[in-house]
Protein backbone atom coordinates (compact mmCIF):
# COMPACT_ATOMS: atom_id res chain seq x y z
CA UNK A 1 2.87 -9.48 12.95
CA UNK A 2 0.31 -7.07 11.23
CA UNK A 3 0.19 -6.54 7.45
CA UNK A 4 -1.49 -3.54 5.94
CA UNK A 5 -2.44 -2.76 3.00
CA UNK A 6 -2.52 1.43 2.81
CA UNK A 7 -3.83 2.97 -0.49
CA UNK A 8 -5.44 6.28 -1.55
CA UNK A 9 -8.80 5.82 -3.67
CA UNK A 10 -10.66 8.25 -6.30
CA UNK A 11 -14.30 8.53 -4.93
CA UNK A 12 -15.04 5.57 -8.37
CA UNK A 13 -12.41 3.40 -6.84
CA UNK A 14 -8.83 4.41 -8.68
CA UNK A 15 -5.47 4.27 -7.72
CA UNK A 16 -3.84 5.99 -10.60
CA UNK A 17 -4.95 6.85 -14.16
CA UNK A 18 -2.03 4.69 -15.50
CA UNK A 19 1.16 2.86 -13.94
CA UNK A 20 3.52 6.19 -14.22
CA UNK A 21 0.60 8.38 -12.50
CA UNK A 22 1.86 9.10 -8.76
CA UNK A 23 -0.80 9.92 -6.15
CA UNK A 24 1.60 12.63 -5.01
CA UNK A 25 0.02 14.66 -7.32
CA UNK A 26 -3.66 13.96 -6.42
CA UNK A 27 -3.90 13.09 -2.98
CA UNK A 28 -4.43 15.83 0.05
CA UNK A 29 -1.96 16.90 2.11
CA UNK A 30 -4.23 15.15 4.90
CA UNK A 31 -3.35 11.45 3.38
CA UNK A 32 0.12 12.01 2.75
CA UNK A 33 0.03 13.19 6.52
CA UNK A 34 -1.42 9.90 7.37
CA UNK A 35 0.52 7.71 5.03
CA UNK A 36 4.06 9.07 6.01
CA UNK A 37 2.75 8.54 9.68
CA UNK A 38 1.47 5.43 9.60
CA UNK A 39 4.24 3.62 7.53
CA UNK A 40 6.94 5.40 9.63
CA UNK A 41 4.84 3.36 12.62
CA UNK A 42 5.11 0.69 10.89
CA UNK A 43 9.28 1.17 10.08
CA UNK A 44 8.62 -1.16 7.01
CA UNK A 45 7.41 -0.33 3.19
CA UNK A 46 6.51 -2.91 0.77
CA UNK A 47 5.75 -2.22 -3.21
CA UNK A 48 6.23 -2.78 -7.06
CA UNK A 49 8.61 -1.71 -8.95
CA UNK A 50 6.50 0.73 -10.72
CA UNK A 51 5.14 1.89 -7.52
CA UNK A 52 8.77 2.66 -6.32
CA UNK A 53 9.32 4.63 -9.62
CA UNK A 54 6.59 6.95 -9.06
CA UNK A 55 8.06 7.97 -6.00
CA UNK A 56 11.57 7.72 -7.37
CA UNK A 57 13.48 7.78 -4.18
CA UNK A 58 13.12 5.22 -0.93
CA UNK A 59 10.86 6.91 1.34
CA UNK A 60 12.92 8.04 4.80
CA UNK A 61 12.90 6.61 8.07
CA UNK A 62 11.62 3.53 6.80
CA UNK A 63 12.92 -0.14 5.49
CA UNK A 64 11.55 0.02 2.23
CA UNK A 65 11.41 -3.43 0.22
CA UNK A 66 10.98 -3.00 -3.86
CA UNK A 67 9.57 -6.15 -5.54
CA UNK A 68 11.70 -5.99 -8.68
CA UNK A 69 13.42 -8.59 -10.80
CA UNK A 70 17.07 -10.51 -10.05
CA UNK A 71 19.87 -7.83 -10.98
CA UNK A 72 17.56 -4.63 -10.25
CA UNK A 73 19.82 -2.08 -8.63
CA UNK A 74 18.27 0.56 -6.27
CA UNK A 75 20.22 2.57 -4.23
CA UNK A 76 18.58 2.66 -0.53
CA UNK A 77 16.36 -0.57 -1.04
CA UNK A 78 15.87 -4.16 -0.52
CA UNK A 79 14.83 -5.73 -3.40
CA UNK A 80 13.22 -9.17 -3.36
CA UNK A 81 11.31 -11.95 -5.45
CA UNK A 82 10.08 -14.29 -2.25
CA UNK A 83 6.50 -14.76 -1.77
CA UNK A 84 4.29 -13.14 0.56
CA UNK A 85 4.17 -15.61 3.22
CA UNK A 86 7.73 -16.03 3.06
CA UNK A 87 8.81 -12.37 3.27
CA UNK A 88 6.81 -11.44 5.75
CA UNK A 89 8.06 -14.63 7.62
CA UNK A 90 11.73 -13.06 6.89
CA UNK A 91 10.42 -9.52 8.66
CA UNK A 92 8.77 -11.55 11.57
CA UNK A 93 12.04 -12.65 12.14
CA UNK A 94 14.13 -9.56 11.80
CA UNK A 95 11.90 -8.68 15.02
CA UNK A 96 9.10 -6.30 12.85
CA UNK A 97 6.03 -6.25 14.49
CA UNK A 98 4.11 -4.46 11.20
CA UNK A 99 4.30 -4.50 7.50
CA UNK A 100 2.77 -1.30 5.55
CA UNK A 101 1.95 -2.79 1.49
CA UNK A 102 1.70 0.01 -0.41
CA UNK A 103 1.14 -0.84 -3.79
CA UNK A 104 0.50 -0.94 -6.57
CA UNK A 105 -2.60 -3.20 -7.94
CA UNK A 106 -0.26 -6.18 -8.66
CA UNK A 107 1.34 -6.68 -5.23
CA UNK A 108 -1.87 -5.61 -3.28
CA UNK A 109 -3.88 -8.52 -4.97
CA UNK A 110 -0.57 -10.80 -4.58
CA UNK A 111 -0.53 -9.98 -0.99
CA UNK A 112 -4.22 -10.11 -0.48
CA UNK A 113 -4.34 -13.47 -2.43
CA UNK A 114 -2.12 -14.97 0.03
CA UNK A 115 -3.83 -14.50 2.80
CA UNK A 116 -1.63 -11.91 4.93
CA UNK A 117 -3.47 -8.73 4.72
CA UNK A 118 -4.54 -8.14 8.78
CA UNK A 119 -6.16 -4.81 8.00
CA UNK A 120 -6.48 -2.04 4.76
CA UNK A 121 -6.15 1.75 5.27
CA UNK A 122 -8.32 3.31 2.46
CA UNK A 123 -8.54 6.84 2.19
CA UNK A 124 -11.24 8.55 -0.34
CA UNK A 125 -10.16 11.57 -2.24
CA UNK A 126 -12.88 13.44 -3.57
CA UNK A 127 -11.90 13.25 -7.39
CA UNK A 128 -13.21 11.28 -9.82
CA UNK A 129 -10.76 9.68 -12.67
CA UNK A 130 -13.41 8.13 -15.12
CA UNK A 131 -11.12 4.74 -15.71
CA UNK A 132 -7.52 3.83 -14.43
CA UNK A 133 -6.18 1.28 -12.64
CA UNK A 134 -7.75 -0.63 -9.69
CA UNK A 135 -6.85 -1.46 -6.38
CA UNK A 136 -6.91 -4.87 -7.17
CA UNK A 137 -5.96 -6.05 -10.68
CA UNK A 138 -8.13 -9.56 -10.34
CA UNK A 139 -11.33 -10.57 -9.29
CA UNK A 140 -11.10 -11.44 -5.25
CA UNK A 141 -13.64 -12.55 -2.79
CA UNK A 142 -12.66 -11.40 0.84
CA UNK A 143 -14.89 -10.37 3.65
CA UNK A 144 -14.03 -6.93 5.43
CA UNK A 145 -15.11 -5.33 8.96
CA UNK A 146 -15.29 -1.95 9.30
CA UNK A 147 -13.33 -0.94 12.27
CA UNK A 148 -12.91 2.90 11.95
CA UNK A 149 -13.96 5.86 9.87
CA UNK A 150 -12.06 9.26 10.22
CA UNK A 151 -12.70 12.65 8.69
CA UNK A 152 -9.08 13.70 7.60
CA UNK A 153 -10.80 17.05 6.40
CA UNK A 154 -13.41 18.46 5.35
CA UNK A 155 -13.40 16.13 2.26
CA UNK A 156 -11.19 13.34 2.60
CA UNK A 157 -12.51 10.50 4.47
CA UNK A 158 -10.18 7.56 6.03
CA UNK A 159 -11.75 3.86 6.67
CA UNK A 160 -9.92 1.28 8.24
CA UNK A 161 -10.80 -2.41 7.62
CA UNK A 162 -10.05 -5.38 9.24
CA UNK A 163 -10.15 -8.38 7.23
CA UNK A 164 -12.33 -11.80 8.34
CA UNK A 165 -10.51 -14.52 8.28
């Protein structure tokens, strides 16, 4: 089983200006090229509950899993409470082979935390937000290889980390 964590970044390091800000409306065509492509590879989508409501629908061709609490009702996903290890455990065994995280800040640092991120897919967006919120929402300490760097145009760059275990 791989996990991986897939994210678009601001050149200073944001995900979003605030928790309702959707990188729909920042990101290039190019990443949301790569993201539906990838994550469609992958047939499974993990994220937040505020992550799902920026998108506000469950993203096609995919399983998508909505970390939300008991008696949340969304129509077209799988909500769940179990712990990283545990639900990706549960996928193993539903015969997934890969897991796409997709955010936001508080499940990729729960994710990350636990020890289950294989590899990150971080694409740079030339834009610059000033403050916002984080890939990470706590302080970590986690060794990465660079495995790949890809020019998805002429300004978006895509770099693909493993993580050293």
């Amino acid at each position: 089983m791989t996990v991986f964590l897939i994210a678009a970044l601001t050149a200073d390091g944001f995900i979003a200006r605030d928790p309702t800000h959707t990188p729909m409306s920042w990101t290039s065509k190019e990443d949301k090229q790569f993201f539906t492509q990838r994550t469609k590879e992958a047939r499974v989508v993990v994220m937040g509950l505020n992550t799902y409501k920026t998108i506000g629908k469950p993203l096609p061709g995919r399983q998508n899993i909505v970390y939300a609490p008991p008696g949340t009702l969304l129509e077209g996903v799988q909500i769940t409470q179990d712990d990283p290890k545990t639900l990706i455990s549960k996928l193993s065994g539903e015969g997934f082979q890969e897991v796409a995280i997709c955010g936001g800040a508080t499940i990729y640092t729960m994710f990350m935390e636990a020890g289950v991120i294989d590899k990150l897919y971080l694409t740079l967006e030339p834009i610059l937000f000033g403050s916002g919120i984080h890939l990470f929402n706590k302080e970590l300490q986690v060794n990465l290889k660079l495995e790949s760097t890809k020019n998805l145009s002429e300004t978006t760059v895509l770099l693909e980390y493993s993580v050293q275990k």
